[in-house]
Protein backbone atom coordinates (compact mmCIF):
# COMPACT_ATOMS: atom_id res chain seq x y z
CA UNK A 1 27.84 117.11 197.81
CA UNK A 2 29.99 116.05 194.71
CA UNK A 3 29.68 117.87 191.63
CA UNK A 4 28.02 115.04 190.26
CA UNK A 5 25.23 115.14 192.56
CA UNK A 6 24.87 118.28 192.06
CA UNK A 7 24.70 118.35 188.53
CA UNK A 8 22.26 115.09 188.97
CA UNK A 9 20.26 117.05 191.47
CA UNK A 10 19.70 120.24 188.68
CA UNK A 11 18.70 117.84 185.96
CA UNK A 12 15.61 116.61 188.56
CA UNK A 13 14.40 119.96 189.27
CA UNK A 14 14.38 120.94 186.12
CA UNK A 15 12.61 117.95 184.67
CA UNK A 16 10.09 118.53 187.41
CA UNK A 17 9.80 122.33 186.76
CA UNK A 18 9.21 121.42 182.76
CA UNK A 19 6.89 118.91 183.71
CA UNK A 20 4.48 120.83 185.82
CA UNK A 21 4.72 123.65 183.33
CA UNK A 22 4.28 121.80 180.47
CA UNK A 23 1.07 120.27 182.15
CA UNK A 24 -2.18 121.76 180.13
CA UNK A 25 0.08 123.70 177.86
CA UNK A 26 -2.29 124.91 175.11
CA UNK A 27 -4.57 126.73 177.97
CA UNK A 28 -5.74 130.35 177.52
CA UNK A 29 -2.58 132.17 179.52
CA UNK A 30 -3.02 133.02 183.50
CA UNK A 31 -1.07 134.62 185.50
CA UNK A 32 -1.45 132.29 188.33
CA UNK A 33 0.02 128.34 188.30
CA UNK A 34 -3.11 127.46 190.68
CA UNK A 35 -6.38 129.10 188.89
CA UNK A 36 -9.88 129.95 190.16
CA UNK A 37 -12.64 129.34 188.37
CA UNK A 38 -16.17 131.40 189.64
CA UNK A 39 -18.81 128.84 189.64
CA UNK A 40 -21.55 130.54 187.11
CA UNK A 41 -19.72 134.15 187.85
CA UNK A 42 -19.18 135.50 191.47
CA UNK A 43 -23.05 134.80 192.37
CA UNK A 44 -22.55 135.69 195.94
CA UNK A 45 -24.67 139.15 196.45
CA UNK A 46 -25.67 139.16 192.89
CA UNK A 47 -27.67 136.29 190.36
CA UNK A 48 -25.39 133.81 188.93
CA UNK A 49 -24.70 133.74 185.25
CA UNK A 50 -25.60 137.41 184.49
CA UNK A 51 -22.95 140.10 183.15
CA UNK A 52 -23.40 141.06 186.81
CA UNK A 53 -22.10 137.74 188.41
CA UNK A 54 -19.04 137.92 185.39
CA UNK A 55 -18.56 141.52 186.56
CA UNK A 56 -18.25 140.64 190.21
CA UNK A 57 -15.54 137.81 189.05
CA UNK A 58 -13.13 140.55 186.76
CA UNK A 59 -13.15 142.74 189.99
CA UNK A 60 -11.63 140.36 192.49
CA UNK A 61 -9.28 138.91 189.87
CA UNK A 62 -10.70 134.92 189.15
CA UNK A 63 -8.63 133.16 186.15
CA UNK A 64 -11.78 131.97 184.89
CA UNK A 65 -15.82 132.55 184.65
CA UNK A 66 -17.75 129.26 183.99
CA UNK A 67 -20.96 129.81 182.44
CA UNK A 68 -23.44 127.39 180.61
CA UNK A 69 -24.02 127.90 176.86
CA UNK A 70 -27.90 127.69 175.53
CA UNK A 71 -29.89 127.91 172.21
CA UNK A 72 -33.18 129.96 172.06
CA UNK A 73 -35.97 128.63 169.63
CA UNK A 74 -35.16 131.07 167.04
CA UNK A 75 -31.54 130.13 167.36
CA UNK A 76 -30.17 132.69 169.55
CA UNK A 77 -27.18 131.56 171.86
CA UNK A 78 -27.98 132.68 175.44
CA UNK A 79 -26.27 131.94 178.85
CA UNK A 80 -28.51 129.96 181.63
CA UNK A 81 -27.74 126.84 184.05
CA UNK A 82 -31.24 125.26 183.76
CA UNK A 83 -32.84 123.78 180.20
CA UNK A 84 -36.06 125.55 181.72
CA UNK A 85 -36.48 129.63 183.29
CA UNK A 86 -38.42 128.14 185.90
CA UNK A 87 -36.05 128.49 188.64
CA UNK A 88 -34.12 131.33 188.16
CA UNK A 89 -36.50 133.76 186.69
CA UNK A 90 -40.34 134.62 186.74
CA UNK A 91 -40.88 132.80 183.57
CA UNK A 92 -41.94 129.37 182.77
CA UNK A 93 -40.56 126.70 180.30
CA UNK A 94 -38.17 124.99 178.57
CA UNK A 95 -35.36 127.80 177.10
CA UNK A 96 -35.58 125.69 173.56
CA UNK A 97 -39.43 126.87 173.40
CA UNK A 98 -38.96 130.29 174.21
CA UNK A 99 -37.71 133.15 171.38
CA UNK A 100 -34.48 135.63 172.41
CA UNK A 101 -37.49 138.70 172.66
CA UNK A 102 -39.28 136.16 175.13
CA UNK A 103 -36.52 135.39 176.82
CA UNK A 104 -35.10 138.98 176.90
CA UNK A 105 -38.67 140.04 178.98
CA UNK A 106 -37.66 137.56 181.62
CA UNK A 107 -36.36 139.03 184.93
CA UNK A 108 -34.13 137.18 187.26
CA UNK A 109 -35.06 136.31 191.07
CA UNK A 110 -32.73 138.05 193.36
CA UNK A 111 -32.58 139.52 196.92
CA UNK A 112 -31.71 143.25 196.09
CA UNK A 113 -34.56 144.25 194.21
CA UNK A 114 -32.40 145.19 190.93
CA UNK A 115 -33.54 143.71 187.39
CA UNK A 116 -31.06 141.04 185.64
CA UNK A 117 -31.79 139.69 183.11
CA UNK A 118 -30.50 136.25 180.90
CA UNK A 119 -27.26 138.05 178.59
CA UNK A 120 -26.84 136.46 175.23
CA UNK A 121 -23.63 134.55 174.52
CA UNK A 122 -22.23 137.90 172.39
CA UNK A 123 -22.07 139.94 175.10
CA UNK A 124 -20.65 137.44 177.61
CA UNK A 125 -17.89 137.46 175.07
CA UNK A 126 -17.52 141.15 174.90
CA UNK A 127 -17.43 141.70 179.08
CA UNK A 128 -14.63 139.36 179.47
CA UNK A 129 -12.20 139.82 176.79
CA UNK A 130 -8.79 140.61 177.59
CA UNK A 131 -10.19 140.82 181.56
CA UNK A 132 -11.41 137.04 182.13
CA UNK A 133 -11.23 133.55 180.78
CA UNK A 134 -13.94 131.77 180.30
CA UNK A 135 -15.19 128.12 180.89
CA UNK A 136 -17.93 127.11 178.59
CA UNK A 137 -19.80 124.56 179.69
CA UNK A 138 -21.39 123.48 176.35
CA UNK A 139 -24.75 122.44 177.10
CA UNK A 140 -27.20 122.77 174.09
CA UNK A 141 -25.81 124.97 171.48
CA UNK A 142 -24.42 124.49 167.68
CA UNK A 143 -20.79 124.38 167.35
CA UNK A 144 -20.49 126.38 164.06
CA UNK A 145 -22.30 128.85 165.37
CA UNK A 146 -20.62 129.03 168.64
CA UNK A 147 -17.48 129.21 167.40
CA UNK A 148 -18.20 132.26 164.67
CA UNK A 149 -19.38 134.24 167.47
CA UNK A 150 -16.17 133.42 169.49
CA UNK A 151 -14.15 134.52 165.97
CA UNK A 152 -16.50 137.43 165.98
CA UNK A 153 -14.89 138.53 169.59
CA UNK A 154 -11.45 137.70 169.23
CA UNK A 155 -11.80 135.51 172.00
CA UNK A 156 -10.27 132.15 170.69
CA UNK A 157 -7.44 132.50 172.92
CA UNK A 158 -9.39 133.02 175.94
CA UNK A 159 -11.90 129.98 176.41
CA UNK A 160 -11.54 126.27 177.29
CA UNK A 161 -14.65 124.70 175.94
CA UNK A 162 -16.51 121.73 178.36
CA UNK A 163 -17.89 118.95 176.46
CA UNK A 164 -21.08 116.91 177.78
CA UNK A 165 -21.92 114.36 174.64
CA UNK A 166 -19.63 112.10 173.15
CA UNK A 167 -20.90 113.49 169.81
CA UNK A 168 -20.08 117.20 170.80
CA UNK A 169 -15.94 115.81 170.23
CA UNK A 170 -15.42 115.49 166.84
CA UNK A 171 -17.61 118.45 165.73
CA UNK A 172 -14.94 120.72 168.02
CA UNK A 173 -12.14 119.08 166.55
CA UNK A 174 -13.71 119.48 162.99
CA UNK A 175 -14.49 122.52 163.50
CA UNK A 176 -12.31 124.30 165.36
CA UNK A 177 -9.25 121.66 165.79
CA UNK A 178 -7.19 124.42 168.60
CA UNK A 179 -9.90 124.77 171.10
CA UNK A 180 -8.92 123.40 173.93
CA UNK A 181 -11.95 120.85 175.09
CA UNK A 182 -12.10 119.63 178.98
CA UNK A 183 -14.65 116.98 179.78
CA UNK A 184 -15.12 114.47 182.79
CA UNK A 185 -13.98 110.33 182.71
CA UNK A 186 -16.89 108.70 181.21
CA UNK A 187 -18.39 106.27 184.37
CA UNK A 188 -17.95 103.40 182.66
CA UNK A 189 -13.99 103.68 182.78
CA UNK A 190 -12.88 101.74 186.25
CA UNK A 191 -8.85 101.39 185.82
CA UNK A 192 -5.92 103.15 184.28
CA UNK A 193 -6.02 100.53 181.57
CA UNK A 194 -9.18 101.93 180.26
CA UNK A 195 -8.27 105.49 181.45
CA UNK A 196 -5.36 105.52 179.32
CA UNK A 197 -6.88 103.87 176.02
CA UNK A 198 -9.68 106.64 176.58
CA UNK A 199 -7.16 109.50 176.49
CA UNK A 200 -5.19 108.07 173.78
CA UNK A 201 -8.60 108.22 171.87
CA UNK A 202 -9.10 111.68 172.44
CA UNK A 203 -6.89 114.97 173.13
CA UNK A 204 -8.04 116.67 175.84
CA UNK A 205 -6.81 119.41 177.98
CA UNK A 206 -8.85 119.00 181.06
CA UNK A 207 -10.16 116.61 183.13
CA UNK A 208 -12.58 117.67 185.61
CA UNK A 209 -13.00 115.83 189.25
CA UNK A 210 -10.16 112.87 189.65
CA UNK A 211 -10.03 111.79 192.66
CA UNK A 212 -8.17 108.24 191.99
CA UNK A 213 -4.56 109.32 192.93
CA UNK A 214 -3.49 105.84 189.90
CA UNK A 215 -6.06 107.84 187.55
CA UNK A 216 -4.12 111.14 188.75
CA UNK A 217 -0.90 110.26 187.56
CA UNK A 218 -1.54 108.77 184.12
CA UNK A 219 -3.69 111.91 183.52
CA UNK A 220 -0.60 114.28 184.74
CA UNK A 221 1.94 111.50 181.80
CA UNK A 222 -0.21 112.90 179.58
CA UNK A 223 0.25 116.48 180.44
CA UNK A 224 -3.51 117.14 181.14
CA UNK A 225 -4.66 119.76 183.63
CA UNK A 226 -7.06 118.47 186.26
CA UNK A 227 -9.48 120.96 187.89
CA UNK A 228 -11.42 120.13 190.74
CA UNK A 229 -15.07 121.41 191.77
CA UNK A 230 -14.95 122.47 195.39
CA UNK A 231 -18.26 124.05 194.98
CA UNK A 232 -21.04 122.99 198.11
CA UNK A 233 -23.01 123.83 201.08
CA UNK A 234 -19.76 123.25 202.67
CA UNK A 235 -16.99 124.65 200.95
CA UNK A 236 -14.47 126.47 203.40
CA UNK A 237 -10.62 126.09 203.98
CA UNK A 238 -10.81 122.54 204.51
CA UNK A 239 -12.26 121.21 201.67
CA UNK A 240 -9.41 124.13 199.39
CA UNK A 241 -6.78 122.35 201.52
CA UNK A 242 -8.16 118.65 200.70
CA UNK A 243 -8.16 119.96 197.16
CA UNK A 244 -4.63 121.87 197.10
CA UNK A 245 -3.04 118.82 198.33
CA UNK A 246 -4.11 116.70 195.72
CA UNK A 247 -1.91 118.87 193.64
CA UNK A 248 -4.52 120.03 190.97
CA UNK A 249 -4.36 123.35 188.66
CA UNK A 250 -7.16 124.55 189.14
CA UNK A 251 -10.70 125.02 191.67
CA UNK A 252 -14.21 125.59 190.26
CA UNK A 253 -15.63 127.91 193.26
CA UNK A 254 -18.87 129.59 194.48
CA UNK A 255 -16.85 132.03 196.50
CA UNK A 256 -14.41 133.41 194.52
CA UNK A 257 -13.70 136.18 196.40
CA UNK A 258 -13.03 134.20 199.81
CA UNK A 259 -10.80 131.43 197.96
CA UNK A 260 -8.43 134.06 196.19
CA UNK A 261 -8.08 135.84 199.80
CA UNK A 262 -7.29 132.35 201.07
CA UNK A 263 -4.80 131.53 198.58
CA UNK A 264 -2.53 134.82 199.39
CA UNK A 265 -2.88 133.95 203.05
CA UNK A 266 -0.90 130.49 201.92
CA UNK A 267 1.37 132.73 199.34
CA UNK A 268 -0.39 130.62 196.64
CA UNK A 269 -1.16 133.53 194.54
């Protein structure tokens, strides 16, 4: 091969190299180029979106904990799934009804016979600093207020924030312009046309769940990560290879433990 070549050959891989490095650049830091994301904490032997379940993730080493952001009636920011205690606990109602006391009573349904109990946002914030980072899926909760408490930690280096109303996008940006926000394409965008007018609209850092390979590529132009759920009654080695191979930074997982095993099998972490 001619020195040329050669030297044409270097310039490629390096382009490439900055390019994939590049991609979702204003992340929290991981050690690992492919991340894992626990689904609501490692919920496997233990309730899911308890200190617990966030506990369970730190110990086998996940990138991230996902876990869904709520507001008490006496404005208290707690962590639960559902807008109601109904399924997950022995209480009934919606969580917007209930005060943090009421909610602090409530015990969790679980299959070892130990007590958990709903944690409030604060102390989310304290378990994982500096061990975890963590996904916030921003369901019903104030921004302001969210984001003092994350001050409060020291944790505004270690959260990507998930936004589920159009309206929750320019309070983040108002109010706390370096976040880093991840959302889903709205289902009323069908082409990379519209894809692209939609991110030019909006600065994003994560898209969650593209499967269109045309979408794929404008979103990796645009240096935005793209993480995929490969959470169901399913999930196993084929459905981590189906997702691997669509090249995307990071898996949202309800067995943490049995993913990151599987990735060192493949020398992927």
């Amino acid at each position: 091969m001619s020195a040329d070549k050669n030297k044409s050959l270097l310039i490629q891989i390096v382009f490439c190299f900055i390019s994939s490095f590049s991609i979702g650049q204003n992340l929290p830091e991981s050690k690992h180029k492919l991340i894992v994301i626990a689904h609501r904490g490692n919920h496997v032997n233990v309730p899911e979106n308890t200190l617990a379940s966030i506990k369970e993730a730190i110990k086998y080493g996940v990138d991230y904990v996902e876990v869904d952001l709520r507001t008490t009636r006496d404005g208290h920011l707690i962590i639960c799934h559902d807008g109601t205690v109904d399924r997950a606990t022995n209480g009934k109602g919606k969580i917007i009804d209930h005060t943090l006391p009421e909610i602090k009573k409530l015990k969790i349904f679980n299959n070892n016979k130990k007590t958990y109990r709903i944690p409030e946002f604060r102390d989310v914030l304290k378990l994982c600093k500096n061990k975890i980072n963590i996904y916030l899926d921003f369901k019903d909760a104030d921004v302001a207020q969210t984001w003092k408490q994350i001050q409060d930690a020291g944790m505004e280096k270690q959260i990507v924030v998930y936004i589920n109303k159009k309206e929750q996008y320019p309070q983040w940006k108002s109010i706390a312009p370096q976040m880093p926000l991840m959302t889903s394409i709205p289902d009323e965008i069908k082409n990379t046309d519209q894809l692209s007018s939609f991110l030019n609209d909006i600065k994003i850092s994560v898209i969650d769940n593209v499967v269109n390979p045309d979408m794929e590529k404008i979103i990796k132009e645009k240096k935005i990560s793209t993480w995929l759920d490969v959470q169901s009654p399913t999930e196993g080695p084929a459905s981590w290879d189906e997702a691997i191979n669509k090249g995307v930074q990071g898996l949202q997982t309800d067995h943490p433990e049995a993913l990151i095993e599987y990735l060192r099998k493949k020398d992927l972490r």
